[in-house]
Protein backbone atom coordinates (compact mmCIF):
# COMPACT_ATOMS: atom_id res chain seq x y z
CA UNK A 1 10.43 -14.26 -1.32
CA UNK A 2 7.86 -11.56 -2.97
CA UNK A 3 6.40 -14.35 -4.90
CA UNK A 4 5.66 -16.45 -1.65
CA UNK A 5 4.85 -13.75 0.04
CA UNK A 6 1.52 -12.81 -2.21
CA UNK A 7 1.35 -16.33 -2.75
CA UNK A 8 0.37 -16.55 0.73
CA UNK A 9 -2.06 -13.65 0.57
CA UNK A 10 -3.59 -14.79 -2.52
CA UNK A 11 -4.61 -18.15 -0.97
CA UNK A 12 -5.74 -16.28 2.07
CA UNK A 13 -7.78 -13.88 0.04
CA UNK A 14 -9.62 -16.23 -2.56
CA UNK A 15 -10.12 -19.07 -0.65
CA UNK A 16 -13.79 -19.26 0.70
CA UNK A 17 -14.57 -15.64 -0.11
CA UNK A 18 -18.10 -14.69 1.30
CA UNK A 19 -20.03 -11.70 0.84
CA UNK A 20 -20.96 -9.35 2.90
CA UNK A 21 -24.98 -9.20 3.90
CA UNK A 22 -26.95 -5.92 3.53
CA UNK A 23 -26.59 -2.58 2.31
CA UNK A 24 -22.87 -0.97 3.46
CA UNK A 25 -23.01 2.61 3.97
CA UNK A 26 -19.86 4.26 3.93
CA UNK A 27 -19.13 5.73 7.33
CA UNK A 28 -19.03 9.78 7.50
CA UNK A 29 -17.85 10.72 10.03
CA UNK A 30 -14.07 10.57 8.99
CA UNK A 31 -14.86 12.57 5.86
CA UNK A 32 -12.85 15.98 4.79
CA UNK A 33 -9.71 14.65 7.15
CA UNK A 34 -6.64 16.39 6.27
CA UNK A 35 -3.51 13.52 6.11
CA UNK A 36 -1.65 13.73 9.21
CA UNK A 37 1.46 11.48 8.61
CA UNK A 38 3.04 11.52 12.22
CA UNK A 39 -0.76 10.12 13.17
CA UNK A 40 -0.49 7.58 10.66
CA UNK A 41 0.68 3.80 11.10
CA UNK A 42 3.88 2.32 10.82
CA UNK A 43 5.65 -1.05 9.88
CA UNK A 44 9.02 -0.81 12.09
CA UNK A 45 9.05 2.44 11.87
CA UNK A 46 8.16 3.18 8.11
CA UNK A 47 5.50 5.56 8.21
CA UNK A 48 2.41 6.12 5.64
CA UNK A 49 3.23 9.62 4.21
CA UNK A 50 6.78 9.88 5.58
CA UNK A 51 9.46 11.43 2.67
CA UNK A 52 11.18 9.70 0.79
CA UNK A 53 14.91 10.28 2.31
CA UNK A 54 13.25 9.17 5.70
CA UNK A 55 11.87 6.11 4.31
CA UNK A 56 15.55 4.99 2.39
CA UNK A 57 17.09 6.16 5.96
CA UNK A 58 14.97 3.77 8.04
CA UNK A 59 14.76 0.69 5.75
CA UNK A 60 18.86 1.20 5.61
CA UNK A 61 18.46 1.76 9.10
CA UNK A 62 16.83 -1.99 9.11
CA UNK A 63 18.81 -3.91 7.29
CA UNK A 64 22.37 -3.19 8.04
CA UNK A 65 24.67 -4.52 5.65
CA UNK A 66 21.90 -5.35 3.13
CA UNK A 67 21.68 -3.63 -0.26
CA UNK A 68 18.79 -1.55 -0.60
CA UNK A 69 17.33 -1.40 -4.48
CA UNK A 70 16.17 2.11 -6.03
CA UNK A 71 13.53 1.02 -8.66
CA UNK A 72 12.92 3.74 -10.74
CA UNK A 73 9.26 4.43 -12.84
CA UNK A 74 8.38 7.68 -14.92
CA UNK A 75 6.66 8.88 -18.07
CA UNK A 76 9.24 7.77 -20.33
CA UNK A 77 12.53 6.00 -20.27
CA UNK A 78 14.08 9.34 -20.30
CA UNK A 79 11.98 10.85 -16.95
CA UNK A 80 12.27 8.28 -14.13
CA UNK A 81 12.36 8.91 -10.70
CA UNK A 82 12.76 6.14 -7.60
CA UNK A 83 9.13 4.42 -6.84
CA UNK A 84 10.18 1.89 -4.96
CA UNK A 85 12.69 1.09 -1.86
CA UNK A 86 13.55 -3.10 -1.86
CA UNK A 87 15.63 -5.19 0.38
CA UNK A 88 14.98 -8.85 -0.71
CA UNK A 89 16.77 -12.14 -1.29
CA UNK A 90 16.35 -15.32 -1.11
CA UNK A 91 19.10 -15.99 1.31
CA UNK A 92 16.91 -13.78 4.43
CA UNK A 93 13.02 -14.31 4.84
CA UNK A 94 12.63 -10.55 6.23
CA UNK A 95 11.87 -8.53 3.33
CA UNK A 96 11.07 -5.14 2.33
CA UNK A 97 8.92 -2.87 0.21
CA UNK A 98 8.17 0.78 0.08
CA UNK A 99 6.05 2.53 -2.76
CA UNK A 100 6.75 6.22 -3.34
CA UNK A 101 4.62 8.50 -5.54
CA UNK A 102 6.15 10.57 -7.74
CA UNK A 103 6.49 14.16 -8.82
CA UNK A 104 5.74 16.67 -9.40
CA UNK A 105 4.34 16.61 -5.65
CA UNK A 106 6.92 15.75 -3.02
CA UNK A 107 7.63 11.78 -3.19
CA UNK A 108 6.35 10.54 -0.16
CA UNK A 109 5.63 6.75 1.06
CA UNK A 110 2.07 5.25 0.20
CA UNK A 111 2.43 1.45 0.59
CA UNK A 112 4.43 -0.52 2.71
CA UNK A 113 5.09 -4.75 3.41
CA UNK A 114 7.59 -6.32 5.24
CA UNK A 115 7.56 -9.39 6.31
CA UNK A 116 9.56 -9.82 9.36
CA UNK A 117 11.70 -13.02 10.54
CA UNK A 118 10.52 -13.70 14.56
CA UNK A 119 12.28 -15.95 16.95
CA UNK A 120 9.47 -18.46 17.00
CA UNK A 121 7.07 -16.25 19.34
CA UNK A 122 3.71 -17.81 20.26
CA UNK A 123 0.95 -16.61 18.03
CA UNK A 124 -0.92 -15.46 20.58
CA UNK A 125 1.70 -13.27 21.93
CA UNK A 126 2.01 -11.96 18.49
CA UNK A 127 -1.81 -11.35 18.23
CA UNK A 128 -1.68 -9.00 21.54
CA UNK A 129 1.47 -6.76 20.66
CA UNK A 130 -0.20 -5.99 17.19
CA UNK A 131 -3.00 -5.14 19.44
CA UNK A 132 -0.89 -3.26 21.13
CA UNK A 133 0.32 -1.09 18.90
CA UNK A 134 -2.39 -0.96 16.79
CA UNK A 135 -5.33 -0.90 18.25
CA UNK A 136 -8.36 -3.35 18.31
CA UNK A 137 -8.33 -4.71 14.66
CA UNK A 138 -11.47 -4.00 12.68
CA UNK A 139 -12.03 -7.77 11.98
CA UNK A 140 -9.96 -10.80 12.16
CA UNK A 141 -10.55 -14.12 9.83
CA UNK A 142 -9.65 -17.62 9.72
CA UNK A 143 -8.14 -19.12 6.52
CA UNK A 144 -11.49 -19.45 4.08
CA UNK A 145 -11.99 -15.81 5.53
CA UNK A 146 -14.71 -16.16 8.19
CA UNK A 147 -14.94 -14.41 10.47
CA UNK A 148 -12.74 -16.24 13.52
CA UNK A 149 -15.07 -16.73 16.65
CA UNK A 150 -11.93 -16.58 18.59
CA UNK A 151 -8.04 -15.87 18.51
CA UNK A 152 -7.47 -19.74 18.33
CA UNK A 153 -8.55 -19.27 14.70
CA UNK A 154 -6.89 -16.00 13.10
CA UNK A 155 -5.34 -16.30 10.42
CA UNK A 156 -5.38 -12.62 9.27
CA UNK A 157 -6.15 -8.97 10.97
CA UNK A 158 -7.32 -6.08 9.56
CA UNK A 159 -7.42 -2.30 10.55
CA UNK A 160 -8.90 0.51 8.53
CA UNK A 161 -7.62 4.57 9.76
CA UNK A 162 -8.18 7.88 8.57
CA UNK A 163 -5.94 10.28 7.24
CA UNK A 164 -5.07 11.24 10.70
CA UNK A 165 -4.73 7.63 12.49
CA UNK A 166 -8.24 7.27 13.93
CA UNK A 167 -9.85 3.68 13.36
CA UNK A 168 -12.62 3.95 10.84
CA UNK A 169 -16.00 2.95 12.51
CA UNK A 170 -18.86 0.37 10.08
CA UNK A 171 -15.83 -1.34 8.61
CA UNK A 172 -17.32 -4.12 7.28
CA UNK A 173 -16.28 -7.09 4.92
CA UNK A 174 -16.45 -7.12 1.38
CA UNK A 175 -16.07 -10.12 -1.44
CA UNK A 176 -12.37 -10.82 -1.52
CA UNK A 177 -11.47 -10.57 2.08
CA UNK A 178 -11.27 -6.41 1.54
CA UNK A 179 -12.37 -4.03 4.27
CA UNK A 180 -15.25 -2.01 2.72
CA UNK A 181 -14.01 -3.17 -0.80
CA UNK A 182 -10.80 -1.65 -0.50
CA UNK A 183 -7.09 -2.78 -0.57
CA UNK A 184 -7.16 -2.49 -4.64
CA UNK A 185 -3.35 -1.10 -3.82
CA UNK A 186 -1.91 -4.14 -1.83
CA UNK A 187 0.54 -6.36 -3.08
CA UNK A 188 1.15 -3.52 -6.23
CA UNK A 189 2.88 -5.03 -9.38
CA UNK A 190 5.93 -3.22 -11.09
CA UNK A 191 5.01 0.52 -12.86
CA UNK A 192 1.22 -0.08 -10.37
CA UNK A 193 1.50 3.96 -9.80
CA UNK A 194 2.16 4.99 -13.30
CA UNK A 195 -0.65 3.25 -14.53
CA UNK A 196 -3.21 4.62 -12.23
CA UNK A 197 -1.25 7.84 -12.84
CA UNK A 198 -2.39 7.50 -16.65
CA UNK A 199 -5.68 5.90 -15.79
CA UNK A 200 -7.26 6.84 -12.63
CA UNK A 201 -9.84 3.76 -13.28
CA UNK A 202 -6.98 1.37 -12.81
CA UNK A 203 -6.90 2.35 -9.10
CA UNK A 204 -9.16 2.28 -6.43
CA UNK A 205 -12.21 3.92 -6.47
CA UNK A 206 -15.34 5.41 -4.77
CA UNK A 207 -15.16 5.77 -0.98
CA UNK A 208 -11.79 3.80 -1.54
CA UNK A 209 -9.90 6.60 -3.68
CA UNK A 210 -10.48 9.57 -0.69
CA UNK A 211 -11.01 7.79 2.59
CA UNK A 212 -9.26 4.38 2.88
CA UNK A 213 -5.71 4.04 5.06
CA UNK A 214 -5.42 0.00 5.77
CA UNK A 215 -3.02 -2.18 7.67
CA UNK A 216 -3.17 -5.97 7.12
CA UNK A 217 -1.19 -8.43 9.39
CA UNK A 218 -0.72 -11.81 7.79
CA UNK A 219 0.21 -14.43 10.89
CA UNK A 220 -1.34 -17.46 9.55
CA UNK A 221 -2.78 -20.81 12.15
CA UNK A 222 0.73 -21.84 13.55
CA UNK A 223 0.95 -22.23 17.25
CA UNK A 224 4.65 -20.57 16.90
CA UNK A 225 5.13 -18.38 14.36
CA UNK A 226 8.38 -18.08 12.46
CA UNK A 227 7.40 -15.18 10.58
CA UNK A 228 4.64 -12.76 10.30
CA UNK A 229 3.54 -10.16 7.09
CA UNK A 230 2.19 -6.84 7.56
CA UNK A 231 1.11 -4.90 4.83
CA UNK A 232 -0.35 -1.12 4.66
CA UNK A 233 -1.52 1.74 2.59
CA UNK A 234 -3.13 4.96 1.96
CA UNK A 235 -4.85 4.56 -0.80
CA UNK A 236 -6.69 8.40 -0.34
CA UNK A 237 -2.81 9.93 -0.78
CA UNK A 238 -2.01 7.37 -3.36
CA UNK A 239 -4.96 8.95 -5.72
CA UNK A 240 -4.26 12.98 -4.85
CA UNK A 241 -0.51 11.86 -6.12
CA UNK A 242 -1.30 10.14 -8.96
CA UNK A 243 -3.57 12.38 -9.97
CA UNK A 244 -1.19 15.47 -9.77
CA UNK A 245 1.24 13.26 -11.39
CA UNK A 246 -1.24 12.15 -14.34
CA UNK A 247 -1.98 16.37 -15.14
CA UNK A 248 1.21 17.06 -14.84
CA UNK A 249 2.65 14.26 -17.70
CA UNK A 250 -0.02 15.50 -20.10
CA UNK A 251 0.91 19.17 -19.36
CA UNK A 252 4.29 18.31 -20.40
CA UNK A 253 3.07 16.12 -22.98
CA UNK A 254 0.92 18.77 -24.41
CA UNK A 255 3.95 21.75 -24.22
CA UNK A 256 6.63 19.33 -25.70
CA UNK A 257 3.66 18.65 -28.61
CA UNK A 258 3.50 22.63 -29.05
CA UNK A 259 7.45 22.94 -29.05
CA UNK A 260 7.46 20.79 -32.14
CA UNK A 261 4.57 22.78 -33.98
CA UNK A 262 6.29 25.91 -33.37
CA UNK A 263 9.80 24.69 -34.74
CA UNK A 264 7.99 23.16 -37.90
CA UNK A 265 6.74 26.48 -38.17
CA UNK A 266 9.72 27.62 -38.89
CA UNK A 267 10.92 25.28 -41.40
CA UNK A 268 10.94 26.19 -45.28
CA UNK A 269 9.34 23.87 -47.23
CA UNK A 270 11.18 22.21 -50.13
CA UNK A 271 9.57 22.44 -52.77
């Protein structure tokens, strides 16, 4: 079901990519925002920045008599900790997904994608309770990812926050269907985090790495929709993390490195 899933997405996002026109200049006035996760969006009640024990209670809480998978990442085979929460099988077309960072911070969610089984609701209906709950969506696009002149042609929705929930003003669209070149963290492959933990180039970057929070809603042309995908992150709290967890692996790196000097120190040579 993953594999559809970005399927889907990937079709959506390459096909009939256009660039945006003009000069973009990030927009300021949601600069130095503290994160704020009980201001932050949800997906069914997963929250952006919520703790890890609260995240594996509400996707439990979700899918009730499902088994939920603990993936597990780290520095080496020996030091792993849980960065993801699954619930997925081929059997049940609602599927879930929750990234974690990892220590030595407290783990706490930074992506999030579920796509959720409906019992065929109109599109439009689903178009005005994401509305609803969301807010007027920064853009929506059709399929080749125009713009859509109306709600007869959405295909896709888009909403860029802050740090503390407030819609991000000058949101405009980049090459690749991303709002103001972001979204570098949707649809993250297996060990995504520790890599950007060991590379901060690997992740996003610019106005990207401290600013962006984004919510995605995948509902496609049908008249009656069957299913939907949403999709979110915070890519801002996914950088601080991985970051804190990058210095802190080459800390230990760099003490366990010592250790070993200062035992061979102590070793007589045989000579």
């Amino acid at each position: 079901m993953k594999r559809l899933k970005y399927a889907l997405l990937s079709v959506a996002i390459c096909a009939g990519a256009q660039s945006a026109t003009g000069t973009w200049t990030p927009p300021s006035e949601n600069d130095a925002v503290a994160m704020d996760s009980s201001k932050l969006p949800d997906i069914t009640g997963i929250r952006l920045g919520m703790p890890m024990a609260d995240a594996g209670a509400t996707v439990q809480k979700l899918n009730p008599g499902r088994q939920m998978d603990s993936l597990r990442d780290g520095p080496s085979a020996n030091q792993l900790f849980v960065d993801t929460l699954r619930v997925a099988d081929s059997r049940i077309i609602t599927d879930t997904y929750v990234h974690l960072t990892l220590p030595p911070q407290p783990q706490l969610v930074w992506h999030v994608s579920r796509t959720l089984q409906q019992p065929n609701v109109a599109r439009a209906a689903v178009i005005g309770a994401l509305r609803q709950k969301y807010g007027k969506e920064a853009y929506a696009l059709r399929g080749t990812l125009v713009p859509a002149a109306n709600d007869d042609e959405i295909d896709s929705m888009w909403w860029v926050f802050d740090e503390q929930g407030h819609a991000v003003g000058n949101t405009q669209l980049q090459p690749g269907g991303k709002p103001n070149g972001c979204s570098s963290g949707f649809g993250p492959p297996g060990g995504y985090y520790m890599q950007v933990a060991r590379n901060l180039g690997r992740g996003p970057t610019g106005w990207c790495a401290s600013h962006f929070v984004g919510l995605k809603a995948l509902i496609t042309n049908r008249p009656i929709l069957p299913y939907i995908v949403l999709e979110m992150d915070d890519e801002a709290l996914l950088m601080r993390a991985a970051a804190a967890t990058g210095a802190w692996v080459r800390g230990e790196s760099a003490q366990a490195q010592q250790d070993a000097i200062n035992r061979a120190n102590q070793v007589r040579p045989k000579l």
